[in-house]
N, C-alpha and C. Protein backbone atom coordinates (compact mmCIF):
# COMPACT_ATOMS: atom_id res chain seq x y z
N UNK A 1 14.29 -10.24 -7.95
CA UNK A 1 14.07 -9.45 -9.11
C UNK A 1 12.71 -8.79 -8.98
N UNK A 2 12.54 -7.49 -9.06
CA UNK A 2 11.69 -6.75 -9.11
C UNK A 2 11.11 -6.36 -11.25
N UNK A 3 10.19 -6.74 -11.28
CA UNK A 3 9.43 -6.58 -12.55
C UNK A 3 8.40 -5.17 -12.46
N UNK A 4 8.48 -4.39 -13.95
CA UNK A 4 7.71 -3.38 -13.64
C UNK A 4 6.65 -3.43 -14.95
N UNK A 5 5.08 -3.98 -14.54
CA UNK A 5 4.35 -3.78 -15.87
C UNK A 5 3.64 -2.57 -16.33
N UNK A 6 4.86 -2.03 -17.66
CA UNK A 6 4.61 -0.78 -18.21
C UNK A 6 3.61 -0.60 -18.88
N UNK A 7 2.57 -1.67 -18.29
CA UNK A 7 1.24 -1.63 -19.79
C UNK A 7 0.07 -1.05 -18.84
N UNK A 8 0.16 -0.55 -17.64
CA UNK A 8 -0.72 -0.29 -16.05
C UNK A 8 0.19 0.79 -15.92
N UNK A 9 -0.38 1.73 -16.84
CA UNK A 9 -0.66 3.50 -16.58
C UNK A 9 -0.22 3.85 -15.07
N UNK A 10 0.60 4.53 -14.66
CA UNK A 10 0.78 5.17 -13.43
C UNK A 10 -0.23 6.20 -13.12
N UNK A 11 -0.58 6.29 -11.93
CA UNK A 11 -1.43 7.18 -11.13
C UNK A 11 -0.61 8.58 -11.28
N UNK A 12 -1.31 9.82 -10.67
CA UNK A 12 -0.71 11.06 -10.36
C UNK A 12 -0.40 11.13 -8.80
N UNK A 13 0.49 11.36 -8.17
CA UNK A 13 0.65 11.39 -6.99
C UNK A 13 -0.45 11.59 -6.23
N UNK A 14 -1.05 12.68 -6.36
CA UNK A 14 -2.04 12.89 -5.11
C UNK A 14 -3.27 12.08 -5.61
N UNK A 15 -3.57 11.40 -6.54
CA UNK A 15 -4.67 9.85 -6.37
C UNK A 15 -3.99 8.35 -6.29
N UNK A 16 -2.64 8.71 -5.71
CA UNK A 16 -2.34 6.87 -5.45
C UNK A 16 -2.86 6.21 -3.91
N UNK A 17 -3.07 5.27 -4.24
CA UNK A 17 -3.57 4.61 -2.79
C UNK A 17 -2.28 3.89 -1.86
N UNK A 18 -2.07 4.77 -0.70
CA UNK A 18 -1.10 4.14 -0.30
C UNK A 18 -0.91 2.06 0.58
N UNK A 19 -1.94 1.79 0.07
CA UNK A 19 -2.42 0.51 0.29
C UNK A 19 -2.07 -0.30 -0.82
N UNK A 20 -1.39 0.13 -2.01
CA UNK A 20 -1.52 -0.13 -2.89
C UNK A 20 -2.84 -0.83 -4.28
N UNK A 21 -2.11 -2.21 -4.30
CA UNK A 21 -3.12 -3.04 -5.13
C UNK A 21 -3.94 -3.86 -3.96
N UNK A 22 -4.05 -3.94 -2.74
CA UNK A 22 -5.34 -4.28 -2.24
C UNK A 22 -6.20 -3.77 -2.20
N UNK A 23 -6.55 -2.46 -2.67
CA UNK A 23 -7.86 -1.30 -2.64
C UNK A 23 -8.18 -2.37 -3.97
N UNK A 24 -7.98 -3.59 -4.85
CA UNK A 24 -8.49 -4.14 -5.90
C UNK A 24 -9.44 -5.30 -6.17
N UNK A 25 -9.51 -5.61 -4.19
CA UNK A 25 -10.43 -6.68 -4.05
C UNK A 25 -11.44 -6.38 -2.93
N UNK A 26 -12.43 -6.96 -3.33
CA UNK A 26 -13.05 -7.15 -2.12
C UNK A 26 -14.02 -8.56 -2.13
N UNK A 27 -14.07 -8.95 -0.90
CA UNK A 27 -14.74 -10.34 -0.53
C UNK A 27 -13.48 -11.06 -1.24
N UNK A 28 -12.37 -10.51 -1.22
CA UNK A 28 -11.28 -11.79 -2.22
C UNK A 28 -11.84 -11.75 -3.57
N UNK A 29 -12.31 -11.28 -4.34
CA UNK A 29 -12.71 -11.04 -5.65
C UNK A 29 -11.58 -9.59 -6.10
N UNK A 30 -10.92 -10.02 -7.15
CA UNK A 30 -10.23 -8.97 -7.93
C UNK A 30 -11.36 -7.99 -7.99
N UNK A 31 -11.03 -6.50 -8.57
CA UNK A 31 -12.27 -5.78 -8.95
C UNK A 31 -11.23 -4.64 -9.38
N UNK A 32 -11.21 -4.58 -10.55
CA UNK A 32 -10.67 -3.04 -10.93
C UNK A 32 -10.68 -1.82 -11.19
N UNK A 33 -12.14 -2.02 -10.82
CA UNK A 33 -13.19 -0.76 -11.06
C UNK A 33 -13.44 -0.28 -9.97
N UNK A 34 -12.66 -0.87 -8.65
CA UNK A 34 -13.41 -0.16 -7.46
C UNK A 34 -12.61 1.11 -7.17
N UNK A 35 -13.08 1.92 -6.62
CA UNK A 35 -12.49 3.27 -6.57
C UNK A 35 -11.19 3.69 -5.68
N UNK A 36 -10.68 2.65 -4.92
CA UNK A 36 -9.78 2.46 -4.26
C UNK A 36 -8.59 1.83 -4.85
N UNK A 37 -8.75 0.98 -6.07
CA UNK A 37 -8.20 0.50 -6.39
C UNK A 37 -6.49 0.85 -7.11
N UNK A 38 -5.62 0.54 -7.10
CA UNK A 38 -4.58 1.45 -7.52
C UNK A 38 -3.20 -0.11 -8.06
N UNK A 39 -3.90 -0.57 -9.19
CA UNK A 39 -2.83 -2.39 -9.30
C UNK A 39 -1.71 -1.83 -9.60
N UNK A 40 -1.01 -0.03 -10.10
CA UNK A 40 0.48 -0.37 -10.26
C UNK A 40 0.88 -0.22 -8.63
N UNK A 41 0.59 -0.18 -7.45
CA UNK A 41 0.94 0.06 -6.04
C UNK A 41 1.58 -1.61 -5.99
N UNK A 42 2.09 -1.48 -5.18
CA UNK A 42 2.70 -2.74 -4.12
C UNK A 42 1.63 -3.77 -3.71
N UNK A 43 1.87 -4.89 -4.45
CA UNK A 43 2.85 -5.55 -4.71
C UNK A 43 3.42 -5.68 -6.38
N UNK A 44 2.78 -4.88 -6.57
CA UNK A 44 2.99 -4.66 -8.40
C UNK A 44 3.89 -3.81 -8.94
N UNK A 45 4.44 -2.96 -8.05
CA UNK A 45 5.27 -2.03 -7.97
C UNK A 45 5.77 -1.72 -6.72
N UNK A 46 6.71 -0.83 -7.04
CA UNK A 46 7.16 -0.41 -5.41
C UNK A 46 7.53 1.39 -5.81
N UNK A 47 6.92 2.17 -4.97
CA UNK A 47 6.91 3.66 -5.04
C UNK A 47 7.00 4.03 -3.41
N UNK A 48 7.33 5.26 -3.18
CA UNK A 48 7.86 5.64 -2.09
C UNK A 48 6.87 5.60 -1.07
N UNK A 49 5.54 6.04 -1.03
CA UNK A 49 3.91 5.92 -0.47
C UNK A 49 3.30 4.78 -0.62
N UNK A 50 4.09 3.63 -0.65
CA UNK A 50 3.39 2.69 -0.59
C UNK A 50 3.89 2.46 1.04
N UNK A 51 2.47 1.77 1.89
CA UNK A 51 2.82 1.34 2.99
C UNK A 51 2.74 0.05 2.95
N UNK A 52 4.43 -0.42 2.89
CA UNK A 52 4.15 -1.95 2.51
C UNK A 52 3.63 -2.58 3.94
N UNK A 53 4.45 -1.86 4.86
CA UNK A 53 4.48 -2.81 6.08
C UNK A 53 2.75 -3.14 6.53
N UNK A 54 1.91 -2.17 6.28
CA UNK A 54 0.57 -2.17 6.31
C UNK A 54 0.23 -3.11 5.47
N UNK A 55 0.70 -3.05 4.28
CA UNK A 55 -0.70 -4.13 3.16
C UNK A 55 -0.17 -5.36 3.36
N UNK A 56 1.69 -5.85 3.75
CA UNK A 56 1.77 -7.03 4.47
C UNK A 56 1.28 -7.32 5.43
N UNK A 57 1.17 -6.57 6.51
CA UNK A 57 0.24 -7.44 7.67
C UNK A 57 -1.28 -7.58 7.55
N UNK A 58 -1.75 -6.96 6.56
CA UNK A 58 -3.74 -7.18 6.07
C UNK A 58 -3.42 -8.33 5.42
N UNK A 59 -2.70 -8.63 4.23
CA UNK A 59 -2.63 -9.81 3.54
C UNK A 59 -2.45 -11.00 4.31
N UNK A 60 -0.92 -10.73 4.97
CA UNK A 60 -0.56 -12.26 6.00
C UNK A 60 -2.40 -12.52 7.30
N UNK A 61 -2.75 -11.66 7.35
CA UNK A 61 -4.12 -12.19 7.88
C UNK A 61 -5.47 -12.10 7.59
N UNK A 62 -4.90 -12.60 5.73
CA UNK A 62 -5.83 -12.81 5.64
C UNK A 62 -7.08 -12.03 4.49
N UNK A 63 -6.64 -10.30 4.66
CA UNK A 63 -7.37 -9.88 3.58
C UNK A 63 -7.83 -10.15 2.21
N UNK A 64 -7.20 -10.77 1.42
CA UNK A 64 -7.41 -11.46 0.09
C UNK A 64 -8.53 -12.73 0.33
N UNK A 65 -8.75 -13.14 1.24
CA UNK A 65 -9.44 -14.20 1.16
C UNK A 65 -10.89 -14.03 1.49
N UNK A 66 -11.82 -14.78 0.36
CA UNK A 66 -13.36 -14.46 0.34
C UNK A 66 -13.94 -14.20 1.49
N UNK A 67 -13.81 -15.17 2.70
CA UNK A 67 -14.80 -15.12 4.07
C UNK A 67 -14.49 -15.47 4.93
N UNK A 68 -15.63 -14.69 6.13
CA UNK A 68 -14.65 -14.38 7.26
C UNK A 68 -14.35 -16.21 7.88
N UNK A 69 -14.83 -17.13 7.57
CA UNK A 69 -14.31 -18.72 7.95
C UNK A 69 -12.81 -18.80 7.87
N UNK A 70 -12.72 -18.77 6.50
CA UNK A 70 -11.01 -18.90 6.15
C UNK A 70 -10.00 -17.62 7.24
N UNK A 71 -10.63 -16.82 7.47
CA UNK A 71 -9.45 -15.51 7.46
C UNK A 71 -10.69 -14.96 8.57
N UNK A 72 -11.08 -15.06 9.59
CA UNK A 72 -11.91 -14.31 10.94
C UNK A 72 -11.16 -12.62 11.02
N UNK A 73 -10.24 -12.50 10.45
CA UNK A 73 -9.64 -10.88 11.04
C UNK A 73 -9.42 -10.05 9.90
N UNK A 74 -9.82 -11.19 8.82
CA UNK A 74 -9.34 -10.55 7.62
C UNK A 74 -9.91 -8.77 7.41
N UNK A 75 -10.75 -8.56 7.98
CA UNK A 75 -11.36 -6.63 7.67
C UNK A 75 -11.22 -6.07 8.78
N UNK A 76 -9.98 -6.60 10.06
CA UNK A 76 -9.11 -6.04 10.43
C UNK A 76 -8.03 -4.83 9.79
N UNK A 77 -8.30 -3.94 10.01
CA UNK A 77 -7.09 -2.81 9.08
C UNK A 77 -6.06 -2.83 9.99
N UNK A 78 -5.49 -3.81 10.12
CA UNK A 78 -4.01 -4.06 11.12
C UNK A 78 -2.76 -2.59 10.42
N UNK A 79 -2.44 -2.50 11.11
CA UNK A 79 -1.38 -0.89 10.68
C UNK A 79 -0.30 -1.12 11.26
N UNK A 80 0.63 -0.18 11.57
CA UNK A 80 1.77 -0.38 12.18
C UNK A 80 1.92 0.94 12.78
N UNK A 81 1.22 1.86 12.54
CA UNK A 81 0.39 3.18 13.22
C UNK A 81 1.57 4.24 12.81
N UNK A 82 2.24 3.95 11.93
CA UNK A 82 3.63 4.83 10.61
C UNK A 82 2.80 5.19 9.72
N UNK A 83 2.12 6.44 9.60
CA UNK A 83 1.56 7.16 8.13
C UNK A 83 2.59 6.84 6.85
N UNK A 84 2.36 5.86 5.73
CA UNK A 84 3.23 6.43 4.72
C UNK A 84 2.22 7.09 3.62
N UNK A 85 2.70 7.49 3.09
CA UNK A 85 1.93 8.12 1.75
C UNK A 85 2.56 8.96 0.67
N UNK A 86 1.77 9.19 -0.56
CA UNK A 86 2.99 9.93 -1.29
C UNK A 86 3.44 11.70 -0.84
N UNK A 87 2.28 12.03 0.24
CA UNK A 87 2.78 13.80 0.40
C UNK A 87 3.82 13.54 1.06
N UNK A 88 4.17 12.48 1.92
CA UNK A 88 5.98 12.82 2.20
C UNK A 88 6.89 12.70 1.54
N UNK A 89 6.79 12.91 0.44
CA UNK A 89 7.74 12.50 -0.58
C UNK A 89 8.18 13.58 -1.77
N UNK A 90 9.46 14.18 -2.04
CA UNK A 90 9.27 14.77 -2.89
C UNK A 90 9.42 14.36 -4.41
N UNK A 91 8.53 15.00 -5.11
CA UNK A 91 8.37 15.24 -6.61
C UNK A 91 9.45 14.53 -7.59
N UNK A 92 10.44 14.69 -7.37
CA UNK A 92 12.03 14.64 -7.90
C UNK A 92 12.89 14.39 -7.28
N UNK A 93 14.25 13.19 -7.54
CA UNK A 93 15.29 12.75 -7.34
C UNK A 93 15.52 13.85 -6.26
N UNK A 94 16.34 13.14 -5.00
CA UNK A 94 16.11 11.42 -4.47
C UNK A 94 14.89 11.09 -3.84
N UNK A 95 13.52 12.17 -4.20
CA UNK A 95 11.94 11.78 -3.38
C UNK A 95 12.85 11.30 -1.92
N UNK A 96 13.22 10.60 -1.31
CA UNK A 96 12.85 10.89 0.20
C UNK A 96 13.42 12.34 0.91
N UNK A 97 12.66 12.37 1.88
CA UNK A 97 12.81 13.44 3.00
C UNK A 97 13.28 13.20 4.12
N UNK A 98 13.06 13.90 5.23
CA UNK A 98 13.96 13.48 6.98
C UNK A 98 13.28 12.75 6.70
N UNK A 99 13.45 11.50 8.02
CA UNK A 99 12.99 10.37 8.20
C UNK A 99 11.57 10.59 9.08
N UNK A 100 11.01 9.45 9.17
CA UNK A 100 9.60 9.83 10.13
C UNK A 100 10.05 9.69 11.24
N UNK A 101 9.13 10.88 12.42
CA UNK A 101 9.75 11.58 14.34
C UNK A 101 10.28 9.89 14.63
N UNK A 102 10.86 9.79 15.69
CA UNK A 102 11.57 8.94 16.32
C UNK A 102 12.19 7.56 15.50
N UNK A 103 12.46 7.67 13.90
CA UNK A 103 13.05 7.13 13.78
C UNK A 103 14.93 7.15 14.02
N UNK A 104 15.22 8.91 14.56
CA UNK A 104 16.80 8.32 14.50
C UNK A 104 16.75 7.96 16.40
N UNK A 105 16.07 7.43 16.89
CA UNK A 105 16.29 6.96 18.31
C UNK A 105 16.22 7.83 19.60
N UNK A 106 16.28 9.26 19.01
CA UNK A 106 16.02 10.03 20.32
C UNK A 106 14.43 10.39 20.45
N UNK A 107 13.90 10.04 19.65
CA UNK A 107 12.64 10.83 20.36
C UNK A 107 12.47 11.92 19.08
N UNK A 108 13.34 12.34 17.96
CA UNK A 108 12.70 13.02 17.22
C UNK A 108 12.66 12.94 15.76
């Protein structure tokens, strides 16, 4: 089950962070004031520019956590080197577009 909290104002497309709600901590401290920050993004939501596969692999090593003891790689920006974001996306039903180059298997 996916939950959506309607009380956390949506962004305008061209200021969402495609990192979602981890632009909301730093040193592992919540912070909602930081300028990166974007809490309706993933994992709080799910929108088309969110790069989940990115903010899962910063989290699973580690990013949320205060110091570098616990988590050594944690300010690693591990990627999956797939741009997502919201300019690939359009405006209005069904928002997606072609797929990104070599996902249908040939090479384009």
């Amino acid at each position: 089950m996916q939950r959506l909290n309607t009380a956390l104002p949506p962004k305008p497309r061209g200021a969402q962070n495609n990192l979602g709600a981890t632009g909301c901590f730093l040193n592992g401290v919540l912070d909602t004031s930081l300028p990166g920050c974007d809490p309706v993004g993933f994992p709080n939501g799910r929108r088309p520019g969110d790069d989940v596969v990115d903010i899962e692999l910063r989290v699973a090593m580690g990013y949320l956590l205060a110091d570098d003891v616990q988590a050594p790689s944690r300010n690693v920006p591990f990627h999956d080197a797939v741009l997502q974001d919201s300019s690939q996306f359009d405006a209005v039903f069904p928002y997606l577009t072609v797929p990104n180059a070599g996902a249908n298997g040939d090479g384009t």
